[in-house]
C-alpha atoms as a PDB file:
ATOM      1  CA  UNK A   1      -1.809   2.087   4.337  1.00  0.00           C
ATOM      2  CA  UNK A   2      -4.631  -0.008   6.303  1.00  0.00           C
ATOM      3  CA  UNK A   3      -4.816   0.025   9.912  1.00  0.00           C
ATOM      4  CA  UNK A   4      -6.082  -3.498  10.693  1.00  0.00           C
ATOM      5  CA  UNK A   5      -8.383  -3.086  13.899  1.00  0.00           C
ATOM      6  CA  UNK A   6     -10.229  -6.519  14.451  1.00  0.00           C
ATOM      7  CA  UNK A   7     -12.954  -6.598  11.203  1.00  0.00           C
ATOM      8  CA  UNK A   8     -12.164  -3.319  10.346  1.00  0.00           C
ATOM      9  CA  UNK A   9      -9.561  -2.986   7.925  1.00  0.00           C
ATOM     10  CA  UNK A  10      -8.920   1.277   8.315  1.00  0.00           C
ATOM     11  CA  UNK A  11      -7.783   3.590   5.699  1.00  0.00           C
ATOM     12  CA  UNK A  12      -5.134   5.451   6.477  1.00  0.00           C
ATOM     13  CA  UNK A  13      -4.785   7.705   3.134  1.00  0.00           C
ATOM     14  CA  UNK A  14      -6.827  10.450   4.925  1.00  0.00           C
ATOM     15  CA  UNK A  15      -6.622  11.505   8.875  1.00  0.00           C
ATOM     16  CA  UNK A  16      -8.841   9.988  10.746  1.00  0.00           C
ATOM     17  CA  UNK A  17     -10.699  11.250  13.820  1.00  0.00           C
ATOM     18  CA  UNK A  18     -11.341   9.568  16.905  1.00  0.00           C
ATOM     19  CA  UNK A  19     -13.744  11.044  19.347  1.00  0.00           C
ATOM     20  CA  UNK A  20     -13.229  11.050  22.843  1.00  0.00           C
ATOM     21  CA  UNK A  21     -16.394   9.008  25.717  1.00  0.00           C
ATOM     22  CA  UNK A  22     -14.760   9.688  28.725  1.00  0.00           C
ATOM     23  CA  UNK A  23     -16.684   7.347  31.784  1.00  0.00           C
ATOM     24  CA  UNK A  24     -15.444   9.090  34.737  1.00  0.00           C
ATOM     25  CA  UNK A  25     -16.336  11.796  37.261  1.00  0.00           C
ATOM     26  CA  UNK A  26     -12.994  13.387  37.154  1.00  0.00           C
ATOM     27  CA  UNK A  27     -11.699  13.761  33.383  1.00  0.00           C
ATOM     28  CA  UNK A  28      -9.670  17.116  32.751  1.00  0.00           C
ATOM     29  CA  UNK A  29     -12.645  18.138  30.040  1.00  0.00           C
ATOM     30  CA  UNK A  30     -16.040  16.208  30.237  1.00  0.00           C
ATOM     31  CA  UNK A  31     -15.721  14.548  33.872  1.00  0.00           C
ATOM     32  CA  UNK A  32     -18.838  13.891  34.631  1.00  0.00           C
ATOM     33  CA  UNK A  33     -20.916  14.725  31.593  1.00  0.00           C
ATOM     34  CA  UNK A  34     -21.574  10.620  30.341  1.00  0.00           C
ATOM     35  CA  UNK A  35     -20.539   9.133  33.557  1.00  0.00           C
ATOM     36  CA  UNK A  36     -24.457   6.870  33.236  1.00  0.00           C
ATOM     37  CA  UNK A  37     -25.122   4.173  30.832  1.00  0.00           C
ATOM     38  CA  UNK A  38     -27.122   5.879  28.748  1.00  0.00           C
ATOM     39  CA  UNK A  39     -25.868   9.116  28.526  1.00  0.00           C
ATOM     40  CA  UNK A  40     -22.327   7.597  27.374  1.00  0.00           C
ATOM     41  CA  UNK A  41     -23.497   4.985  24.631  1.00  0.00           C
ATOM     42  CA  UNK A  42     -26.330   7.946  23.635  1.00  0.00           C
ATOM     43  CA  UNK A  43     -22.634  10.723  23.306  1.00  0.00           C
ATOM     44  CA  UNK A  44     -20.637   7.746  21.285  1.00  0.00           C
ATOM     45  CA  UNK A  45     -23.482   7.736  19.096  1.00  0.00           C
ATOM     46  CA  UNK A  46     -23.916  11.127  18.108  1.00  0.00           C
ATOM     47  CA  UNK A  47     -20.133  11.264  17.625  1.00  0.00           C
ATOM     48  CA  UNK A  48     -20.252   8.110  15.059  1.00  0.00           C
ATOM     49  CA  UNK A  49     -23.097  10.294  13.732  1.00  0.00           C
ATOM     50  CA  UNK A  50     -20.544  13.093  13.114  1.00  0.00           C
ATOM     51  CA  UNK A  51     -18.208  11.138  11.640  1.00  0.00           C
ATOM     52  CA  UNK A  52     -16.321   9.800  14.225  1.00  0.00           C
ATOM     53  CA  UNK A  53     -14.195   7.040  12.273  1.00  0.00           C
ATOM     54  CA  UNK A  54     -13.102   5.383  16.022  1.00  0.00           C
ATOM     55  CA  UNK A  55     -14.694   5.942  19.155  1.00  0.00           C
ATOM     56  CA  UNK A  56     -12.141   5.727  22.723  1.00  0.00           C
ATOM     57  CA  UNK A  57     -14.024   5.141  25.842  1.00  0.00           C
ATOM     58  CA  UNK A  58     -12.403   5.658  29.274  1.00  0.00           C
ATOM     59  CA  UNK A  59     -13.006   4.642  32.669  1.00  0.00           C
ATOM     60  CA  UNK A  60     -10.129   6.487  33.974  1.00  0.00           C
ATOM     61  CA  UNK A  61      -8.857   9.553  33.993  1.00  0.00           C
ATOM     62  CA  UNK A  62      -5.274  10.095  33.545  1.00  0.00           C
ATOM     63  CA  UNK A  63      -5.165  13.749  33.284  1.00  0.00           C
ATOM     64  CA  UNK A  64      -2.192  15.117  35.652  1.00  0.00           C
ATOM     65  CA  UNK A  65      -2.741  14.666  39.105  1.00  0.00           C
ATOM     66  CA  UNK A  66      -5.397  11.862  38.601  1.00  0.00           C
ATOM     67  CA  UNK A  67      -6.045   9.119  41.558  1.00  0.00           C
ATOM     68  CA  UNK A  68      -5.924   5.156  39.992  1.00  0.00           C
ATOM     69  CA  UNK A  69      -8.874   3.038  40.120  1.00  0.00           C
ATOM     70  CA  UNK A  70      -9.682  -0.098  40.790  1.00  0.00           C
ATOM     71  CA  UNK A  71      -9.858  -2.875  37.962  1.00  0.00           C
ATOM     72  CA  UNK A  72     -13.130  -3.522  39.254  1.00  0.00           C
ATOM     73  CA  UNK A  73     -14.251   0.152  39.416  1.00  0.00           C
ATOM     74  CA  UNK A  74     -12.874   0.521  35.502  1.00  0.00           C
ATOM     75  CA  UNK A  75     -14.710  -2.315  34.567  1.00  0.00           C
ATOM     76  CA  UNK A  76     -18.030  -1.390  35.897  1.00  0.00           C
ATOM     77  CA  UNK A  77     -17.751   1.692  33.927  1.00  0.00           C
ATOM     78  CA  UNK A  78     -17.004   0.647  30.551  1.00  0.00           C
ATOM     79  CA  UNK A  79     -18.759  -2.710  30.146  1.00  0.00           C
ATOM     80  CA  UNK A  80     -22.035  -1.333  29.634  1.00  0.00           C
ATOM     81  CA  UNK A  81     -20.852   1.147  26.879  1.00  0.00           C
ATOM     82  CA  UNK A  82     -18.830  -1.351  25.214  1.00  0.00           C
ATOM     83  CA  UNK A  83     -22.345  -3.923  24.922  1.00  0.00           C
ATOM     84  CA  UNK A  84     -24.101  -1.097  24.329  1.00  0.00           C
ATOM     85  CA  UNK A  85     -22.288  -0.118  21.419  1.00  0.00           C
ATOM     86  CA  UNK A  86     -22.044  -3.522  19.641  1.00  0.00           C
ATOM     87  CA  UNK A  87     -22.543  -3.558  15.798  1.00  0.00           C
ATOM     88  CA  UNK A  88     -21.402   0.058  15.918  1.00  0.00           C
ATOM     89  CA  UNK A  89     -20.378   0.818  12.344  1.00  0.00           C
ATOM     90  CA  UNK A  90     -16.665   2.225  13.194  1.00  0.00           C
ATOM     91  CA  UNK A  91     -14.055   0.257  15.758  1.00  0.00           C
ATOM     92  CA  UNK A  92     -14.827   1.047  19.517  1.00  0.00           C
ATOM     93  CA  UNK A  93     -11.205   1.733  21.429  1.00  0.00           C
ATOM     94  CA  UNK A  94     -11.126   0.712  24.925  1.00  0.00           C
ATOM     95  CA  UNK A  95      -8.500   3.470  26.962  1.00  0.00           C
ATOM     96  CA  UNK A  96      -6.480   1.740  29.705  1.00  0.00           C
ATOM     97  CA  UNK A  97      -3.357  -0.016  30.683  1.00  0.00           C
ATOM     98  CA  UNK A  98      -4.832  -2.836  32.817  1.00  0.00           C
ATOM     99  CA  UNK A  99      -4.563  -5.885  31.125  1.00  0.00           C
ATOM    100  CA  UNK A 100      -8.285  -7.850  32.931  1.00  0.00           C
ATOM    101  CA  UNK A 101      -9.708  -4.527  31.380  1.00  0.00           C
ATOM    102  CA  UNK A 102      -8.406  -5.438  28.195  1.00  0.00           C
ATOM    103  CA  UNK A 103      -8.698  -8.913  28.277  1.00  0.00           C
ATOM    104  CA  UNK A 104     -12.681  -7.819  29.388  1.00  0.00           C
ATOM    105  CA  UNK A 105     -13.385  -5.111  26.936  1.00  0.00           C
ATOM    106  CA  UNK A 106     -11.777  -7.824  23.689  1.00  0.00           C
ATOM    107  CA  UNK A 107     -14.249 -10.303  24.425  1.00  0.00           C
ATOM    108  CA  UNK A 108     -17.102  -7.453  24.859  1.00  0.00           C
ATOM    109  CA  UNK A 109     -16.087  -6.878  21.470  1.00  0.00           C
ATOM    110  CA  UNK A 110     -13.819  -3.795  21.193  1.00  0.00           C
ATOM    111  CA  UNK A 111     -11.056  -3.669  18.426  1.00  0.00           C
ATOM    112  CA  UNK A 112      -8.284  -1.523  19.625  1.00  0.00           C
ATOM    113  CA  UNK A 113      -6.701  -0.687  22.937  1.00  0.00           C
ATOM    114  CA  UNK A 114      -5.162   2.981  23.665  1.00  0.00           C
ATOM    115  CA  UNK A 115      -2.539   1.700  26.413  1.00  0.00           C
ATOM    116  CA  UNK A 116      -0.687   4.606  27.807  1.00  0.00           C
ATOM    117  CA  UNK A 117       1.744   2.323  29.792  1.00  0.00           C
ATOM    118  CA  UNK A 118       2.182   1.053  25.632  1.00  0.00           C
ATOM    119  CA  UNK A 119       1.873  -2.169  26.738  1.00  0.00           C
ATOM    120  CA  UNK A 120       4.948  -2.653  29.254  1.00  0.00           C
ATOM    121  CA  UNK A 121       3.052  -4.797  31.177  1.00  0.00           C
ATOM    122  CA  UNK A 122       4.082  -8.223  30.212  1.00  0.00           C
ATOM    123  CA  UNK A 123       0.256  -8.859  31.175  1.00  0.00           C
ATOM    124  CA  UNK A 124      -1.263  -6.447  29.011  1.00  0.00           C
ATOM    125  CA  UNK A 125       1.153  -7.169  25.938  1.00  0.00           C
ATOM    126  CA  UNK A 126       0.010 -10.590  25.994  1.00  0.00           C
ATOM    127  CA  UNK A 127      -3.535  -9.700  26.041  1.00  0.00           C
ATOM    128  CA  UNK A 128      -3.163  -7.625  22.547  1.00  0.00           C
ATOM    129  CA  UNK A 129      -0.849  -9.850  20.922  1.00  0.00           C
ATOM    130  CA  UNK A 130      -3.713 -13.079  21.301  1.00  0.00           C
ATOM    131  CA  UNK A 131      -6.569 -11.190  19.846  1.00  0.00           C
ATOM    132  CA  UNK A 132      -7.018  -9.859  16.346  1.00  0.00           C
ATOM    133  CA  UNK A 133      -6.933  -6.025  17.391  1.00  0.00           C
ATOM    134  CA  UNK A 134      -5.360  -2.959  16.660  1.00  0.00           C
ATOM    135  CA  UNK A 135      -2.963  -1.071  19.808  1.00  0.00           C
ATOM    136  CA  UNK A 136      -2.087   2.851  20.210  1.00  0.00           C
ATOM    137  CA  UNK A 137       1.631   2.530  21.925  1.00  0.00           C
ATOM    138  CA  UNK A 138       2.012   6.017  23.939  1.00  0.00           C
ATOM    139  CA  UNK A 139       5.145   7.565  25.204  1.00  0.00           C
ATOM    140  CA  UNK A 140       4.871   9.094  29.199  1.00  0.00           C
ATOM    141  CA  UNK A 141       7.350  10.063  31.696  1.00  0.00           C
ATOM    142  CA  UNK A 142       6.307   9.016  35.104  1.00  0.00           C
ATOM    143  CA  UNK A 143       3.026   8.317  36.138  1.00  0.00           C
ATOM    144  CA  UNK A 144      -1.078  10.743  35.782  1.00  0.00           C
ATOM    145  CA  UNK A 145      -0.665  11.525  39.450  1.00  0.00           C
ATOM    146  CA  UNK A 146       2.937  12.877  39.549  1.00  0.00           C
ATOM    147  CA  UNK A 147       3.794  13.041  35.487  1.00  0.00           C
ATOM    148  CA  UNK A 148       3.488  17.160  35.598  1.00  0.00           C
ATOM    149  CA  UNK A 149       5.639  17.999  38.452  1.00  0.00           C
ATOM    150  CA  UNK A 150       9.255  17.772  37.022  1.00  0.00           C
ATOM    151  CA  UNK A 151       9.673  16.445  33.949  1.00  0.00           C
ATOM    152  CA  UNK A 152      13.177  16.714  31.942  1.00  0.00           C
ATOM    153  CA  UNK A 153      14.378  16.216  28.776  1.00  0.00           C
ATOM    154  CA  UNK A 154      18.077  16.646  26.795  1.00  0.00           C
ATOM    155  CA  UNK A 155      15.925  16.197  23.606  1.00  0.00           C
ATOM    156  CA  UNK A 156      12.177  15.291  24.377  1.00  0.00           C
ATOM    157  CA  UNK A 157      11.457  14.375  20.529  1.00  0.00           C
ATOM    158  CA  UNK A 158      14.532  12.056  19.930  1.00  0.00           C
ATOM    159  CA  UNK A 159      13.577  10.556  23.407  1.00  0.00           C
ATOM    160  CA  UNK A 160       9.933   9.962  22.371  1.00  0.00           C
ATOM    161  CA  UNK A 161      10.867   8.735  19.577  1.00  0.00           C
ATOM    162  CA  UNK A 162      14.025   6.288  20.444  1.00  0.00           C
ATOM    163  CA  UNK A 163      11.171   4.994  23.115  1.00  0.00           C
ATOM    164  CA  UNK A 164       8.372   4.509  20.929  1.00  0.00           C
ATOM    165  CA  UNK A 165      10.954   2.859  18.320  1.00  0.00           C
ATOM    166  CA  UNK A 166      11.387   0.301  21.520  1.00  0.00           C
ATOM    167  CA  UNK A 167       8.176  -0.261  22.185  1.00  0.00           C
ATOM    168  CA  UNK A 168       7.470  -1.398  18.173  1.00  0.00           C
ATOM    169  CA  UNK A 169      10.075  -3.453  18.669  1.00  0.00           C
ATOM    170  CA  UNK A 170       8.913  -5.290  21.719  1.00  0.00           C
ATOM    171  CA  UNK A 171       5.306  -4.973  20.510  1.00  0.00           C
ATOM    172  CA  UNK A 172       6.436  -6.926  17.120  1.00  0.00           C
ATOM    173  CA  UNK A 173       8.609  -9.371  18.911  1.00  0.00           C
ATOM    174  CA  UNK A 174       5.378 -10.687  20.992  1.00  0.00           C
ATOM    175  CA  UNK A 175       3.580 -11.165  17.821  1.00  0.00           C
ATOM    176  CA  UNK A 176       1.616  -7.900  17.261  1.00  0.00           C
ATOM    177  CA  UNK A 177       2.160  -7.248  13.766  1.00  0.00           C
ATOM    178  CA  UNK A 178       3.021  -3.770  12.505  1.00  0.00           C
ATOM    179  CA  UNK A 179      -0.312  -3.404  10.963  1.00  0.00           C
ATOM    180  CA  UNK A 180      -2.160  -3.364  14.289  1.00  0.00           C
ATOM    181  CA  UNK A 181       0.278  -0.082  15.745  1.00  0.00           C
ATOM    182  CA  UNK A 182      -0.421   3.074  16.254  1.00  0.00           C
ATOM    183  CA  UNK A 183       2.161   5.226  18.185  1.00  0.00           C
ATOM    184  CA  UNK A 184       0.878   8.579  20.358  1.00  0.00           C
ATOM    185  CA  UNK A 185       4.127  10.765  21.588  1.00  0.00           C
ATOM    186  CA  UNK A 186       1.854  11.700  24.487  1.00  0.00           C
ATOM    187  CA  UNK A 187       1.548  15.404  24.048  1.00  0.00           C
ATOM    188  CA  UNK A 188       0.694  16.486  27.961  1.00  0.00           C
ATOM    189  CA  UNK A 189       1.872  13.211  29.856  1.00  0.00           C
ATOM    190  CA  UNK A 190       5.314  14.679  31.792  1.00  0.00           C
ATOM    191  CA  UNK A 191       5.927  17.242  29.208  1.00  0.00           C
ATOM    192  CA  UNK A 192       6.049  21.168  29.990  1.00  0.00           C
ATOM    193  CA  UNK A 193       4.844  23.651  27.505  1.00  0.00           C
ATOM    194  CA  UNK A 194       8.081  24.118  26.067  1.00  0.00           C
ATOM    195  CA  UNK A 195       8.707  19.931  25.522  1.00  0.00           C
ATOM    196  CA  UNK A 196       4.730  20.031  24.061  1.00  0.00           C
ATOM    197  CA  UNK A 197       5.711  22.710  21.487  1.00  0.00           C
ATOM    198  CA  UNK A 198       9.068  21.462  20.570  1.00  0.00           C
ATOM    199  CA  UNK A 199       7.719  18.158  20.018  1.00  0.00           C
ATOM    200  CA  UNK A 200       4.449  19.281  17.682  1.00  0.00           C
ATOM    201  CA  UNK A 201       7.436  21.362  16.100  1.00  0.00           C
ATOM    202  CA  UNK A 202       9.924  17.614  15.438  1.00  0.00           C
ATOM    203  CA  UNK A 203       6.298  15.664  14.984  1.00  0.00           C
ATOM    204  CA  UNK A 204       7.700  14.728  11.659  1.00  0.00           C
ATOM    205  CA  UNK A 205      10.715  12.684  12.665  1.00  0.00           C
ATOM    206  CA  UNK A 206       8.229  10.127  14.301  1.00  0.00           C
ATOM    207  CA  UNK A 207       6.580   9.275  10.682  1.00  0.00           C
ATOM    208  CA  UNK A 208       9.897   7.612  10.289  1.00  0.00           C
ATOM    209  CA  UNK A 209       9.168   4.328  12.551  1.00  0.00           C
ATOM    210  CA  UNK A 210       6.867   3.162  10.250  1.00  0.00           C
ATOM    211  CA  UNK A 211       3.718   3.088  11.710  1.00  0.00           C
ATOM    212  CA  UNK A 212       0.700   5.312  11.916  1.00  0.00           C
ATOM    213  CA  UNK A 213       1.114   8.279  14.519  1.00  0.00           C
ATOM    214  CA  UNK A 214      -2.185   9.230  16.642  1.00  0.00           C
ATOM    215  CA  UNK A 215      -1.543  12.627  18.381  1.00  0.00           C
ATOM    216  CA  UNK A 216      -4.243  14.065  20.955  1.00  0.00           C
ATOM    217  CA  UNK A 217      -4.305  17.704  21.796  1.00  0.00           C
ATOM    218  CA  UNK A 218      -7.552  18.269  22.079  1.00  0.00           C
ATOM    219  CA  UNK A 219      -8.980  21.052  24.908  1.00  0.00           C
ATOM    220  CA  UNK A 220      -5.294  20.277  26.571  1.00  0.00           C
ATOM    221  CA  UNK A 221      -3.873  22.476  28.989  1.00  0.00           C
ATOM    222  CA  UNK A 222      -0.714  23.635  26.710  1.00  0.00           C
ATOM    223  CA  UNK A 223      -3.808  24.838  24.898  1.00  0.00           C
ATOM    224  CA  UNK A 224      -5.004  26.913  27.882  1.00  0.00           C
ATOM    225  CA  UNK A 225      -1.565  27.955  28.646  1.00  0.00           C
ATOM    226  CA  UNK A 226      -1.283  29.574  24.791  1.00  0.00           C
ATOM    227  CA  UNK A 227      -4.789  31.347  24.280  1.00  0.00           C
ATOM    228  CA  UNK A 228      -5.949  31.921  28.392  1.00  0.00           C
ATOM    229  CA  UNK A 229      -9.055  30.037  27.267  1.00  0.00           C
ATOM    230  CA  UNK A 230     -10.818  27.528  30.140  1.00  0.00           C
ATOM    231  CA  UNK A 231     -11.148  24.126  29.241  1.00  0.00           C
ATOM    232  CA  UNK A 232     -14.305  24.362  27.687  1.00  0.00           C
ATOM    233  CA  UNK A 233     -13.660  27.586  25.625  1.00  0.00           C
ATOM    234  CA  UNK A 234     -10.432  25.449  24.136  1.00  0.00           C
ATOM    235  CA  UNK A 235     -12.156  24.416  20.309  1.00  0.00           C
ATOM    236  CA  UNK A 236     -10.599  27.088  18.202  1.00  0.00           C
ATOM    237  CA  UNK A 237      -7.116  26.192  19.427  1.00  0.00           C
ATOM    238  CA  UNK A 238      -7.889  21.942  19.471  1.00  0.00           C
ATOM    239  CA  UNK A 239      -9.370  22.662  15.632  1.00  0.00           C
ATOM    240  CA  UNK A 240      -5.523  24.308  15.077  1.00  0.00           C
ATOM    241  CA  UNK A 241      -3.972  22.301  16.794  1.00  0.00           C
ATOM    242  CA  UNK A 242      -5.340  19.122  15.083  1.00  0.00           C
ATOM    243  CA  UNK A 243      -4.390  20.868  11.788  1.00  0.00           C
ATOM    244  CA  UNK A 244      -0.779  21.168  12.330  1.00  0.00           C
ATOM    245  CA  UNK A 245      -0.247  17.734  13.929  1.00  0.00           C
ATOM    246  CA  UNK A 246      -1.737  16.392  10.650  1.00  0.00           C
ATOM    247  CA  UNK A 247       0.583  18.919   8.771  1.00  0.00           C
ATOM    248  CA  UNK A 248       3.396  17.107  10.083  1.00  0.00           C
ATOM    249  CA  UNK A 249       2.244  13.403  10.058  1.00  0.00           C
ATOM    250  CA  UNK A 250      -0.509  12.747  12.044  1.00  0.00           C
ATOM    251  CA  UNK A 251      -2.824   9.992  10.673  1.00  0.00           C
ATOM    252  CA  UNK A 252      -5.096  10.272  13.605  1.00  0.00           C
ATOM    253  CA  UNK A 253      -6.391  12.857  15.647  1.00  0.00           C
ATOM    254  CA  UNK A 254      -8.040  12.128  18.840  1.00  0.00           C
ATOM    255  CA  UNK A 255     -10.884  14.736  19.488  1.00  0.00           C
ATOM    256  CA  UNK A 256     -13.804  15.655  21.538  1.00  0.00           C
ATOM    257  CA  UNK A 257     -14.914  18.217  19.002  1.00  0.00           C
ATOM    258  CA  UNK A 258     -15.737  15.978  16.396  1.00  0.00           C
ATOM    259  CA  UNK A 259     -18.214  17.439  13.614  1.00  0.00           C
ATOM    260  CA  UNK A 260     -16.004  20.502  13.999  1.00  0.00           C
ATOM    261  CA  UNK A 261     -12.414  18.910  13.641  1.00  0.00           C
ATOM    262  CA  UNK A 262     -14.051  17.068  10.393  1.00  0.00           C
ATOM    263  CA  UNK A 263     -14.909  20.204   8.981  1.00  0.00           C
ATOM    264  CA  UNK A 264     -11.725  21.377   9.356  1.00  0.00           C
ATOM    265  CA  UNK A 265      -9.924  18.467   7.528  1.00  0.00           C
ATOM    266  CA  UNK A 266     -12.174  18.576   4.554  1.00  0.00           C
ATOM    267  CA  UNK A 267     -11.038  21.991   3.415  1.00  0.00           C
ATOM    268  CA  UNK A 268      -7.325  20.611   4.416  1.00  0.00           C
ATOM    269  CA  UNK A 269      -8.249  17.871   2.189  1.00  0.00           C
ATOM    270  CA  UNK A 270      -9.348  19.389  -0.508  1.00  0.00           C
ATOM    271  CA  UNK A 271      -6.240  21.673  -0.453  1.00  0.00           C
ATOM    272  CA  UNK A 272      -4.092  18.820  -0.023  1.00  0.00           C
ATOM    273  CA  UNK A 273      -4.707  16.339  -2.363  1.00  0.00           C
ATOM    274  CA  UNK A 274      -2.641  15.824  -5.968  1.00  0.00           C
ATOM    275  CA  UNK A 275      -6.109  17.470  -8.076  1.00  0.00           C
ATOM    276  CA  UNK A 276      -7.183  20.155  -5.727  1.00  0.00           C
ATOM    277  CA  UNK A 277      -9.341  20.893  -8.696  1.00  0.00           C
ATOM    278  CA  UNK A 278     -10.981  18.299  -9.881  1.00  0.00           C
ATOM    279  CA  UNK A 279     -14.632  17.092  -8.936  1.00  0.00           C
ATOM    280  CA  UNK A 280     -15.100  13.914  -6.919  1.00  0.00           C
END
């Protein structure tokens, strides 16, 4: 399978990686850290040097309890990055749901967009389906600045998935074809520990719509909540984490620990493919 993201034509028959540039001051993990220019396009690099096979850049956070921005704040934020990482050898992702930031960040050049809204916006669908680029469709309940304080379920993977099967549907229908989507179930955005684990446990049922699944765990609280490790001590568990979500269907994992969550996959690699065996 080839995920078509603008000239890059991605291959899907081992997971991929996408590392995490986060442009904000208040990001759950690395708020802060690439917030100037240089800092940000210098961190993208040295993940593409890792083997980064996407790179996501924010300009707002939407961990729980996050505050919106302006389009115009968002903007400010990303542009430079985006120009400053043209001719980057791997597709740059640009990680929001406002459809000027899209429309902005597609002629800057990017060749994907990570919506979490996944593209409900009549706006923002029609600003994917007229360019050549790839989407990530994620399933949320509620909003980043409330999503954590209630959320309910009768059965949070047949939910995600009955969503996310609507969302393909609407995606297709405005002329996105199917090999532009990427689904995300949205581990973290109005889910409780309990919904997080039962979905990573059901992950498999969403390999079923048809399109590749991106799942992003890394350094999240449900992480915290399991080991008791801060935010920054989370690797060991993101590394596992990753690992499982691929077990059960993942073709992307979206990371901040890049070299390290590569490492990892090559020895799941080599167990996993038809001639563990035989030399490459």
């Amino acid at each position: 399978m080839l995920l078509h993201c603008g000239k890059f034509h991605l291959d899907l028959s081992r997971p991929l990686v996408m590392g995490i540039v986060n442009v904000t001051p208040d990001s759950f993990s690395d708020g802060g850290q690439h917030l100037q220019r240089d800092a940000a396009i210098a961190h993208a690099q040295q993940l593409i040097a890792e083997g980064a096979d996407i790179i996501d850049i924010g300009g707002e956070s939407t961990r729980p309890g996050a505050q919106p921005v302006s389009v115009q704040q968002e903007l400010d934020r990303v542009l430079p990055i985006i120009e400053g990482l043209r001719g980057a050898p791997v597709p740059i992702s640009i990680d929001t749901c406002k459809s000027p930031v899209m429309r902005a960040a597609i002629a800057a050049g990017v060749q994907m967009v990570n919506d979490i809204n996944a593209l409900q916006d009549v706006e923002a669908m029609n600003a994917v389906a007229a360019a050549n680029v790839a989407v990530c469709l994620m399933h949320k309940q509620g909003n980043p600045k409330t999503m954590q304080a209630q959320p309910h379920y009768q059965d949070v993977t047949g939910e995600v998935c009955e969503f996310l099967r609507d969302r393909i549907a609407a995606a297709e229908a405005a002329g996105i074809q199917l090999n532009r989507i990427v689904i995300d179930p949205g581990f973290g955005f109005g889910k409780t520990l309990v919904h997080n684990l039962t979905l990573l446990c059901g992950l498999e049922k969403l390999t079923g719509l048809g399109v590749p699944m991106l799942v992003g765990l890394s350094r999240k609280s449900m992480l915290g909540a399991l080991t008791g490790q801060d935010v920054g001590q989370r690797m060991p568990a993101s590394i596992a984490a990753a690992l499982l979500a691929v077990q059960r269907g993942a073709s992307i994992v979206r990371v901040h620990d890049v070299r390290a969550t590569i490492d990892a996959l090559k020895i799941w690699n080599a167990v996993n493919t038809e001639n563990p065996g035989k030399s490459s």
